[in-house]
C-alpha atoms as a PDB file:
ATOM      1  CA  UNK A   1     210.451  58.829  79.185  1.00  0.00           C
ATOM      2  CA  UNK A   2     207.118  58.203  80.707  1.00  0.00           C
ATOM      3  CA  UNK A   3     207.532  55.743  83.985  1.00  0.00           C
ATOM      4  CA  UNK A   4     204.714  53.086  82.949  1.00  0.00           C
ATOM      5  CA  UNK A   5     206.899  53.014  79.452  1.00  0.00           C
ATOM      6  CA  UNK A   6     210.319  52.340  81.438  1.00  0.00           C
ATOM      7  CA  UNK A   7     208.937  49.776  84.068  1.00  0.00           C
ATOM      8  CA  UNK A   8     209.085  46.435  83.464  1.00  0.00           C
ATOM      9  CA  UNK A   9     206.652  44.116  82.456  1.00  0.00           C
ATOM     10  CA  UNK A  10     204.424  43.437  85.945  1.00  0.00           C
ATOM     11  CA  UNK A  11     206.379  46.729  87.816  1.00  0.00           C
ATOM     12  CA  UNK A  12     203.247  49.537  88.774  1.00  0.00           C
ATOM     13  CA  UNK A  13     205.635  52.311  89.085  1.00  0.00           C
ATOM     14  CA  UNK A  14     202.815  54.399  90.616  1.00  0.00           C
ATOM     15  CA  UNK A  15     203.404  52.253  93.797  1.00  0.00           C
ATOM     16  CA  UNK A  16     206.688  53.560  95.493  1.00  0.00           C
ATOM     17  CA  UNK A  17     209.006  50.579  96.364  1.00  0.00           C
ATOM     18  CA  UNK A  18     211.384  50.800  99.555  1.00  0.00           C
ATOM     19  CA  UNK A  19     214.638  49.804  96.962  1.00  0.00           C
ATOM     20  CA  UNK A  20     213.927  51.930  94.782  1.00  0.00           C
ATOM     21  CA  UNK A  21     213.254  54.840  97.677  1.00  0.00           C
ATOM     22  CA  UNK A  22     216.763  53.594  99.120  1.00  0.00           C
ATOM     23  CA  UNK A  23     218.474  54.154  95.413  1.00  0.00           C
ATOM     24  CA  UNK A  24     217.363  57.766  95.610  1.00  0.00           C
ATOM     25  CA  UNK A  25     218.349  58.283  98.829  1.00  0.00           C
ATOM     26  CA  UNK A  26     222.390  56.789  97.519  1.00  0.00           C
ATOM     27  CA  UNK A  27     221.536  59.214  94.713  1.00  0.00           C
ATOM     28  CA  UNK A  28     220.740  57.010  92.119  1.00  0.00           C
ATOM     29  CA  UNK A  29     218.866  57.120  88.965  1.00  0.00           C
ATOM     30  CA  UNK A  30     217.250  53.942  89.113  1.00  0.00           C
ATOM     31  CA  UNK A  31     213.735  55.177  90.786  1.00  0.00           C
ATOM     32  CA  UNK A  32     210.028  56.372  89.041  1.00  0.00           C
ATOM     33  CA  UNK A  33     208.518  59.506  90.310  1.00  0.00           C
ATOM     34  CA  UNK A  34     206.132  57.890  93.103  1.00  0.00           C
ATOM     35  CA  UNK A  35     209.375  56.560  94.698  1.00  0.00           C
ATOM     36  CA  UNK A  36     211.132  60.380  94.577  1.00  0.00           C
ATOM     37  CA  UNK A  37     207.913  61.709  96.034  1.00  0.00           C
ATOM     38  CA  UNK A  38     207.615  58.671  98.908  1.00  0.00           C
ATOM     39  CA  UNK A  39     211.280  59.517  99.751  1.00  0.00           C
ATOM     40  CA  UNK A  40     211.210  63.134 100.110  1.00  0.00           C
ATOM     41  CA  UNK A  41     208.251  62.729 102.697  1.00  0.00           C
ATOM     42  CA  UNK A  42     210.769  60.592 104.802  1.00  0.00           C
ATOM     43  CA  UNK A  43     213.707  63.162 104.417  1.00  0.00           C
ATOM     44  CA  UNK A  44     211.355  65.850 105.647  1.00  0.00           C
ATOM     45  CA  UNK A  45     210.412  63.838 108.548  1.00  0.00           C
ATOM     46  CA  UNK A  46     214.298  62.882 109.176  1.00  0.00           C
ATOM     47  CA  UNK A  47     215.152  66.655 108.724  1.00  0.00           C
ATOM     48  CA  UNK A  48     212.089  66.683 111.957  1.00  0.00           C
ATOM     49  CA  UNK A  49     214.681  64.542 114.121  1.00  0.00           C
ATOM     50  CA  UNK A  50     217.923  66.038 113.022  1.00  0.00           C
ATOM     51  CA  UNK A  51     218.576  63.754 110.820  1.00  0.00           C
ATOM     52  CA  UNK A  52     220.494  63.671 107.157  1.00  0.00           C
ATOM     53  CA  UNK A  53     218.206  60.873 105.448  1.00  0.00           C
ATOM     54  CA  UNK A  54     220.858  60.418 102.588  1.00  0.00           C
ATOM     55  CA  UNK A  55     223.859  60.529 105.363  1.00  0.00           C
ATOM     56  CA  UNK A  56     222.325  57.838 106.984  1.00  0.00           C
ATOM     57  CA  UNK A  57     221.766  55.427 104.083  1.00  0.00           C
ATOM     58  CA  UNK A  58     225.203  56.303 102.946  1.00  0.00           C
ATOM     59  CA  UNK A  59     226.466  54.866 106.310  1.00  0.00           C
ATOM     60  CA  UNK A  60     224.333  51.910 106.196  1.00  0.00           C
ATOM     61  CA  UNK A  61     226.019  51.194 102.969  1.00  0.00           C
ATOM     62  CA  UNK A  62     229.613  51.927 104.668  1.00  0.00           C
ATOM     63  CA  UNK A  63     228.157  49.376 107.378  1.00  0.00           C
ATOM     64  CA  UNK A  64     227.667  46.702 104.734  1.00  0.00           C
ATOM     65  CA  UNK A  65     230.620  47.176 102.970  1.00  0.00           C
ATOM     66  CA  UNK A  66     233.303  47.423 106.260  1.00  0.00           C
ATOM     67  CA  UNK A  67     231.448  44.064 107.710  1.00  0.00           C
ATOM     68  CA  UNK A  68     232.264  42.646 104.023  1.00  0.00           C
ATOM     69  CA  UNK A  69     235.528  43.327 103.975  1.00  0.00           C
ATOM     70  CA  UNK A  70     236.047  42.168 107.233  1.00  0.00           C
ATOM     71  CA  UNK A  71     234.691  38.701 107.080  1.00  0.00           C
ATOM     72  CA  UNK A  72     236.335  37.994 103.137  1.00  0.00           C
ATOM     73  CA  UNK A  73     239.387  38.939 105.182  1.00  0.00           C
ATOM     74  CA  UNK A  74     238.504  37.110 107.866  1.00  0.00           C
ATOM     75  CA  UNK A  75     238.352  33.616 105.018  1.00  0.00           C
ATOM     76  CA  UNK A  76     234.826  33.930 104.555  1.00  0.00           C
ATOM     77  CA  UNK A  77     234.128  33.612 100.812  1.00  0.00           C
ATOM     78  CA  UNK A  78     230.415  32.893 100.535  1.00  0.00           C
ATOM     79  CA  UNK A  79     228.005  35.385 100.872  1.00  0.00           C
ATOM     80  CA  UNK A  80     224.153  35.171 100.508  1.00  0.00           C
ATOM     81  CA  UNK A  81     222.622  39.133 100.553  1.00  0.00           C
ATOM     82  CA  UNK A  82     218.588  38.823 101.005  1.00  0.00           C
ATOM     83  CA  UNK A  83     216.805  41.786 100.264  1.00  0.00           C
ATOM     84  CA  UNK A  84     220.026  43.099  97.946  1.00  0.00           C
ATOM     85  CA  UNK A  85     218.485  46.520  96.835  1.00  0.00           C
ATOM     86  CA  UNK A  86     219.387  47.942  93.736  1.00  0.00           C
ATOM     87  CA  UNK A  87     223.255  47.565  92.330  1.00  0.00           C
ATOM     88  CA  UNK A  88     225.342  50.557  93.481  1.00  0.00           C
ATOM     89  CA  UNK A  89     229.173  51.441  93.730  1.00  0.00           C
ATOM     90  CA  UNK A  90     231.152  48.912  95.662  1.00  0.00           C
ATOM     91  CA  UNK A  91     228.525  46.422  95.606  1.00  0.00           C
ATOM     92  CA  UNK A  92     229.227  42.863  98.136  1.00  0.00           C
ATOM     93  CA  UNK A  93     231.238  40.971  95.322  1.00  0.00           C
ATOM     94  CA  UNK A  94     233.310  43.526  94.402  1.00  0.00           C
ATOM     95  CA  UNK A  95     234.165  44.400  97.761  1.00  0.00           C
ATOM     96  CA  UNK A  96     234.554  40.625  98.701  1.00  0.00           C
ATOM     97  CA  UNK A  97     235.948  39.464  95.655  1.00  0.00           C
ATOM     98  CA  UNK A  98     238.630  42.472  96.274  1.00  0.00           C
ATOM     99  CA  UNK A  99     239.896  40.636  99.560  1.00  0.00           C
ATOM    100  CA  UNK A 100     238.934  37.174  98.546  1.00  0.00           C
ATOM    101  CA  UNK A 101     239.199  36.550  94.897  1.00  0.00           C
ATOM    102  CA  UNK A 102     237.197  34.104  93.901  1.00  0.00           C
ATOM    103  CA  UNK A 103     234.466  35.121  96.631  1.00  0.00           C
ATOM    104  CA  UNK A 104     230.938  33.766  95.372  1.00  0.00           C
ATOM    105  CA  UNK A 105     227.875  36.026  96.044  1.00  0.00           C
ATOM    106  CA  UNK A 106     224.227  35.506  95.855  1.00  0.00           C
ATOM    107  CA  UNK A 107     221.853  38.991  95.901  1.00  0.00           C
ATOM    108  CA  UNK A 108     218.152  37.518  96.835  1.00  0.00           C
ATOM    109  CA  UNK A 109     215.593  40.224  96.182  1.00  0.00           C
ATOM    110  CA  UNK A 110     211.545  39.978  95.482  1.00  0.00           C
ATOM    111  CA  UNK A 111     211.761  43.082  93.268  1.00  0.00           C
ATOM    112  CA  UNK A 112     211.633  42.620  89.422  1.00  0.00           C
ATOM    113  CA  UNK A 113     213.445  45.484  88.799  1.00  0.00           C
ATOM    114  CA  UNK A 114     216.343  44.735  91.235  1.00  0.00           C
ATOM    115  CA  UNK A 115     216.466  41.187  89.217  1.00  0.00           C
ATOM    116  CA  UNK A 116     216.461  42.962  85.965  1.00  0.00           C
ATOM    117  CA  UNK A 117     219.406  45.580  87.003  1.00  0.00           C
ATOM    118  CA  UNK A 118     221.402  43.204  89.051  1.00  0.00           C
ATOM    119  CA  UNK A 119     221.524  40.284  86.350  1.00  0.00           C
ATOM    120  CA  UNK A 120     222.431  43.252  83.603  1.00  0.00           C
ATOM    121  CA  UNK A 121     225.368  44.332  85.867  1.00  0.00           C
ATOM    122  CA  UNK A 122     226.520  40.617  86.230  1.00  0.00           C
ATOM    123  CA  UNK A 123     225.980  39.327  83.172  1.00  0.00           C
ATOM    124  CA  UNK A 124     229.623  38.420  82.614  1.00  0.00           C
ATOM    125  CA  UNK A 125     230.325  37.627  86.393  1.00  0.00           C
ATOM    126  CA  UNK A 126     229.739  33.503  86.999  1.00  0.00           C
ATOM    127  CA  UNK A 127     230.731  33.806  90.378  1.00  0.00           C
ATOM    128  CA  UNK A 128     227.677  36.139  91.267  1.00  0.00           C
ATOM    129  CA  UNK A 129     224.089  35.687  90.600  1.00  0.00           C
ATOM    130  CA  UNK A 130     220.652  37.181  91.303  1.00  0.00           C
ATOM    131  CA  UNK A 131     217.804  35.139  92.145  1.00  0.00           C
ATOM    132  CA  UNK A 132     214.295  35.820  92.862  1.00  0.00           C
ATOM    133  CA  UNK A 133     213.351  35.136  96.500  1.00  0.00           C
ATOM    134  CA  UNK A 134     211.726  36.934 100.019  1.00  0.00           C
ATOM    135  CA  UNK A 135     213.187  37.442 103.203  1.00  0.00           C
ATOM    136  CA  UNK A 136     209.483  36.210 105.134  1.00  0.00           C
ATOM    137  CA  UNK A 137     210.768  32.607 103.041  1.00  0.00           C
ATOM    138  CA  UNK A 138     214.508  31.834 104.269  1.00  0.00           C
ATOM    139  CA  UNK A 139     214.111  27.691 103.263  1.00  0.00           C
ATOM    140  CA  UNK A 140     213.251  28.902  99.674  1.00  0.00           C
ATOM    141  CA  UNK A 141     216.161  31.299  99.792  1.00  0.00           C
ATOM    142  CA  UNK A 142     218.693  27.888 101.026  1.00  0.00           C
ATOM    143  CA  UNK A 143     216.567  25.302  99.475  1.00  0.00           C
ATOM    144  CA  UNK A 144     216.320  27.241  95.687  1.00  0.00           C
ATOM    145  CA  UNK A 145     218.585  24.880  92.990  1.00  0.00           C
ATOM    146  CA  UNK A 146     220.202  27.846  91.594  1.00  0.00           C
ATOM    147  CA  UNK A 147     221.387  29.142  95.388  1.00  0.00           C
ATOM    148  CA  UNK A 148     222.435  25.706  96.238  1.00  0.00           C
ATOM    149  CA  UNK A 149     224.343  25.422  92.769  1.00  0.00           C
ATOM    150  CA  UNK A 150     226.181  28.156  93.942  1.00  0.00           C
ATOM    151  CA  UNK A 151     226.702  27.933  97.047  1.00  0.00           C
ATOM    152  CA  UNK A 152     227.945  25.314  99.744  1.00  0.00           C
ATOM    153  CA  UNK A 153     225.998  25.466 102.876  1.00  0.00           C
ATOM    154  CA  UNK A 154     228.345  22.690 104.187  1.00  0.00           C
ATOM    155  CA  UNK A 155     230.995  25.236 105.111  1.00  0.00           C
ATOM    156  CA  UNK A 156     230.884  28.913 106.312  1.00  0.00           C
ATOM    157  CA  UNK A 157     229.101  31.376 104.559  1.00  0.00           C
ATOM    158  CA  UNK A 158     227.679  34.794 105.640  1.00  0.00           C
ATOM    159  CA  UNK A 159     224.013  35.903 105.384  1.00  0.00           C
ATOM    160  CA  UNK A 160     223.037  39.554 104.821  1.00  0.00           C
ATOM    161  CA  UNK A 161     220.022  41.492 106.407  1.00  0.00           C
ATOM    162  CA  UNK A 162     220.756  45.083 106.106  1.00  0.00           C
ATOM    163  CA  UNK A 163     218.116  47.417 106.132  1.00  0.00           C
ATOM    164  CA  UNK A 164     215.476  44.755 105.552  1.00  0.00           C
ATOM    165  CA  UNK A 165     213.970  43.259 108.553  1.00  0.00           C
ATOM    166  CA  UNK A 166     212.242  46.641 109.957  1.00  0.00           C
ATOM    167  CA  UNK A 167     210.045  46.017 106.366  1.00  0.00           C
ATOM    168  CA  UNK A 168     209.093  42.809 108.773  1.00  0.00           C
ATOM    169  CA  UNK A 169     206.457  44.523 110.815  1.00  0.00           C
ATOM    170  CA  UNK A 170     205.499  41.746 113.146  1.00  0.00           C
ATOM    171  CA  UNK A 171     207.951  40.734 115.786  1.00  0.00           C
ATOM    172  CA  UNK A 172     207.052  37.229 115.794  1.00  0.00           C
ATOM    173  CA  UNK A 173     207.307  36.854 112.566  1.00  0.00           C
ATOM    174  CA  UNK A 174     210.936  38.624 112.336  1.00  0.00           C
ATOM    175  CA  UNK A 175     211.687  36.033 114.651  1.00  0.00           C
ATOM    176  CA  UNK A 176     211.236  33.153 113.215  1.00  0.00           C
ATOM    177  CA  UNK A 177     212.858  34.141 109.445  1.00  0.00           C
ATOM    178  CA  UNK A 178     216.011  34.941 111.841  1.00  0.00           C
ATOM    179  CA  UNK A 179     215.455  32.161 113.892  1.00  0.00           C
ATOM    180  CA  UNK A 180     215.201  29.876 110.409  1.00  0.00           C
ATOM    181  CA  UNK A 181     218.346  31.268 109.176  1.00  0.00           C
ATOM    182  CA  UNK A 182     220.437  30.737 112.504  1.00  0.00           C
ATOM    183  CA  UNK A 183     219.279  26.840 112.009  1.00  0.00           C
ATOM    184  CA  UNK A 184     220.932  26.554 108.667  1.00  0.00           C
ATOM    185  CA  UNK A 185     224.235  28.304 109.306  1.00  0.00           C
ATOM    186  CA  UNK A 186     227.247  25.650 110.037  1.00  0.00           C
ATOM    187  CA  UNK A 187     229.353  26.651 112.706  1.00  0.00           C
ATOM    188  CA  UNK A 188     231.811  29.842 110.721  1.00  0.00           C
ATOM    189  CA  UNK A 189     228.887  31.574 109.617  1.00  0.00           C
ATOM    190  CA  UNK A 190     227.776  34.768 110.186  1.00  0.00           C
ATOM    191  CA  UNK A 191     224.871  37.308 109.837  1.00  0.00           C
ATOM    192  CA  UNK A 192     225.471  40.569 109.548  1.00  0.00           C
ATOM    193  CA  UNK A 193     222.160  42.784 110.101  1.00  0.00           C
ATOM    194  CA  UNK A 194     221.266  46.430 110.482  1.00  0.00           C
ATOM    195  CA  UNK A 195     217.763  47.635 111.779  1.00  0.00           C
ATOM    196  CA  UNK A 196     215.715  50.963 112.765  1.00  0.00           C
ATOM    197  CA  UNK A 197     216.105  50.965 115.912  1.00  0.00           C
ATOM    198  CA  UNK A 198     213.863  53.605 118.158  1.00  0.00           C
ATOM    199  CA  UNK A 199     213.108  54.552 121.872  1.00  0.00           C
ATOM    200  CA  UNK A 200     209.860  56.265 123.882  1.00  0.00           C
ATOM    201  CA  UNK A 201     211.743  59.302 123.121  1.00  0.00           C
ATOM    202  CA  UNK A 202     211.199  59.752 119.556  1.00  0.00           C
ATOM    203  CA  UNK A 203     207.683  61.468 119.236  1.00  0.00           C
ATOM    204  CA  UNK A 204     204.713  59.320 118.472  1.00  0.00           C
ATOM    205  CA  UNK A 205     204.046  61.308 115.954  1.00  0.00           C
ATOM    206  CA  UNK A 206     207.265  60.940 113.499  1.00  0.00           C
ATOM    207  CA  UNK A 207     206.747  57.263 114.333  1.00  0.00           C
ATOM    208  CA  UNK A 208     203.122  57.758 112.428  1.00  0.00           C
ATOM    209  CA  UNK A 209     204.386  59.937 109.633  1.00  0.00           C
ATOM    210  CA  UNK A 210     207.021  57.343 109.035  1.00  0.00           C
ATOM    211  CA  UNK A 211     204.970  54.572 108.750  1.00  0.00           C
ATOM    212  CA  UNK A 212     202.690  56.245 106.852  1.00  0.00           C
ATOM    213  CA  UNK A 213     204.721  56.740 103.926  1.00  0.00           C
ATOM    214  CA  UNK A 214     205.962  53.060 103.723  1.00  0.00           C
ATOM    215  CA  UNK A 215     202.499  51.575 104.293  1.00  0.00           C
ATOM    216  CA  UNK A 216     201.544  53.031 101.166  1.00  0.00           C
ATOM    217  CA  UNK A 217     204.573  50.907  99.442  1.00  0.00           C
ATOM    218  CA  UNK A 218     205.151  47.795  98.380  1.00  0.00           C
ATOM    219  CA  UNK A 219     206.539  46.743 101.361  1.00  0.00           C
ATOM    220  CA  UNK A 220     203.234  47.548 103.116  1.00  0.00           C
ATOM    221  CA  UNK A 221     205.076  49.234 106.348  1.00  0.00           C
ATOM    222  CA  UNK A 222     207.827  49.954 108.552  1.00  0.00           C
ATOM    223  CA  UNK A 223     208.719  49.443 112.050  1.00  0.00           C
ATOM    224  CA  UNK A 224     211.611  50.318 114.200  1.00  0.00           C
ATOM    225  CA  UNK A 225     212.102  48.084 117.133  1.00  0.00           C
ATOM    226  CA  UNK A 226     214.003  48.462 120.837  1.00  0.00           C
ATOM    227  CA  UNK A 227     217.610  47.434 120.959  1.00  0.00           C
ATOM    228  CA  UNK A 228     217.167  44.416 123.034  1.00  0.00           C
ATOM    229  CA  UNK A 229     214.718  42.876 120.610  1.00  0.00           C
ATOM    230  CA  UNK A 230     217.064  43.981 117.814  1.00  0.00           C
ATOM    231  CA  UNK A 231     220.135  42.115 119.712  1.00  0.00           C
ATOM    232  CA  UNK A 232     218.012  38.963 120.184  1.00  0.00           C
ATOM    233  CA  UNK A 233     218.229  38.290 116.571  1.00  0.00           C
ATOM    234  CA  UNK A 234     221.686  37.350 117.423  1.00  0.00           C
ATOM    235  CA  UNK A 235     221.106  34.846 120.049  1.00  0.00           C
ATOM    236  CA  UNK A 236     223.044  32.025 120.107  1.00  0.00           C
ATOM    237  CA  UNK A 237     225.545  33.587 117.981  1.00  0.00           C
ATOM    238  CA  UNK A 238     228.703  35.389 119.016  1.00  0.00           C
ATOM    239  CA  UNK A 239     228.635  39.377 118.401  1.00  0.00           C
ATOM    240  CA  UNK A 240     231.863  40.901 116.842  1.00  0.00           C
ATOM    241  CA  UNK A 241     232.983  43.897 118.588  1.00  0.00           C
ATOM    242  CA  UNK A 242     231.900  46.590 118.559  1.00  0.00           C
ATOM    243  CA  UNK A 243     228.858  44.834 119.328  1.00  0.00           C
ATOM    244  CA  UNK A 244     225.352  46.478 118.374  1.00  0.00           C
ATOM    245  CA  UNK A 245     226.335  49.801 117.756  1.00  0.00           C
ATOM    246  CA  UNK A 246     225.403  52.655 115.399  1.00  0.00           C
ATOM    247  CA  UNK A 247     226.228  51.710 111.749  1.00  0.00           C
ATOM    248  CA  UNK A 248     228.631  54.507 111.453  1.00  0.00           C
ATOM    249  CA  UNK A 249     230.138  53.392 114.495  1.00  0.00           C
ATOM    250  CA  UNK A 250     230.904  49.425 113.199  1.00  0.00           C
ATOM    251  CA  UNK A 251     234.543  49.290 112.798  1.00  0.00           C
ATOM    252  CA  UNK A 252     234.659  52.760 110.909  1.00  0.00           C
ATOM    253  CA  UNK A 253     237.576  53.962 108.610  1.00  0.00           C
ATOM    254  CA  UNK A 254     237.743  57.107 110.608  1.00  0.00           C
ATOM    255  CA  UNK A 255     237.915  57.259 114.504  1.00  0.00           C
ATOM    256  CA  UNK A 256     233.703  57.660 115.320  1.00  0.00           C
ATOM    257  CA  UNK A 257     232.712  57.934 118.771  1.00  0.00           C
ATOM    258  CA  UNK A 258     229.181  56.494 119.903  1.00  0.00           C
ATOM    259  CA  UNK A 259     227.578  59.616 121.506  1.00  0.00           C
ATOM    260  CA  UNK A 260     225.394  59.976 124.427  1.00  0.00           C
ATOM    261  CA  UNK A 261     222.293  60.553 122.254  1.00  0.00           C
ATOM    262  CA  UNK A 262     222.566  58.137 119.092  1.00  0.00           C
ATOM    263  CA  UNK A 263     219.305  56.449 120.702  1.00  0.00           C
ATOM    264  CA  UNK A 264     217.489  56.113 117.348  1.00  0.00           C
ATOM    265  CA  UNK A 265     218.594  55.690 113.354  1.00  0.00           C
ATOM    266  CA  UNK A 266     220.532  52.223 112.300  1.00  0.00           C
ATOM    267  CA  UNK A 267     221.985  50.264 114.724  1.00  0.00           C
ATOM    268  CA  UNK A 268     223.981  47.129 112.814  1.00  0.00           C
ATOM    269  CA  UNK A 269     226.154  44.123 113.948  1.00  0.00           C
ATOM    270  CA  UNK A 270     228.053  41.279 113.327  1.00  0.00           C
ATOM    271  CA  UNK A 271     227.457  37.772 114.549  1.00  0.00           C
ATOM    272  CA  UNK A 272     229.078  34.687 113.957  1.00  0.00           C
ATOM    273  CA  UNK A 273     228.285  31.106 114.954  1.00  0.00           C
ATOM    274  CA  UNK A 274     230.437  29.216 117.333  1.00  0.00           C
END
């Protein structure tokens, strides 16, 4: 079928979209031609640094899902996931709800066709919604009737950024939608985040390329950021060990040892407030 017949109503499928890119890269079937094209352009470039573009989003998803388990294990049984992405396998609520029954989840995403997927897949699941809402907006996110309805922000909850605030391109900016969300969480909470991070060693060039293709999304760009300025979005919180590490290397199912090079690709955490 023709993409401008399956898009939905206000979609431009000509415009690659950075969740739809991401479903591609998880191998998914939920993405229009300009996104397949968009994402190939960043595998090449990844294939430029030795890197597996697809490996690496599968072990940003392992990322999500360990620090999930972990935390609805840990008693946390609120989760609010901002910038959600497209439904997959082992989505948050099933892998909370798995080691917390009754674990409520809210997926926050500014992409129709996220909404349309996400509230398909839980149509039969009260204790998990999907709500329309933008990471660059965090009060509308806590302050939305629907989120509150769902969720109480009097006791602990966890907050989501994976993968979304390198989208963010301006650091001061970045820092104040963390900064926003660290005000609202009650002491339990935590924020679990993963982020491009990059050095002076990774050629100006593949920096350009990169930020080529996302500029030409609907995200409008991309940008990777140092690891200190990636670790201050956890001040005043307390960093789970591992501490900022490589996403692969957070708690892993398998014994995975940080090596002397992993100086770029997804560096994720855990923090939690005291």
């Amino acid at each position: 079928m023709d993409d401008s017949r399956r898009a939905p109503e206000g979609v431009d499928p000509t415009v690659p979209n950075i969740a739809r890119m991401y479903d591609y890269y998880l191998g998914g079937k939920d993405n229009f031609a300009a996104d397949r094209e968009a994402a190939e352009k960043m595998l090449a470039i990844g294939r430029q640094m030795g890197n597996d573009g697809r490996e690496v989003a599968r072990e940003n998803r392992g990322f999500l899902q360990r620090a999930v388990r972990h935390l609805a294990e840990s008693g946390i049984t609120q989760f609010v996931d901002i910038g959600a992405g497209l439904p997959t396998q082992e989505n948050v609520h099933q892998v909370a709800r798995r080691h917390a029954p009754g674990a409520r989840v809210v997926y926050v995403d500014n992409d129709p066709v996220v909404l349309t997927h996400a509230r398909a897949l839980l149509a039969d699941n009260p204790e998990t919604i999907a709500v329309a809402g933008d990471v660059r907006d965090p009060d509308a996110v806590f302050d939305d009737p629907e989120v509150r309805a769902h969720i109480d922000f009097a006791r602990p909850f966890a907050v989501l950024l994976v993968s979304v605030l390198h989208f963010v391109t301006d650091d001061e900016d970045a820092d104040r939608i963390v900064a926003r969300i660290r005000e609202r969480m009650v002491p339990g909470c935590h924020l679990v985040l993963s982020h491009i991070l990059t050095t002076d060693e990774v050629a100006e060039e593949v920096v350009a390329e990169s930020k080529k293709v996302y500029a030409a999304t609907s995200s409008g760009g991309l940008v990777g950021r140092p690891f200190k300025r990636i670790e201050a979005f956890f001040d005043g919180l307390e960093i789970l060990e591992p501490g900022l590490v490589p996403v692969q290397a957070w708690r892993p199912d398998v014994p995975w040892e940080v090596q002397a090079d992993d100086r770029t690709g997804i560096f994720g955490a855990v923090g939690g407030m005291p």
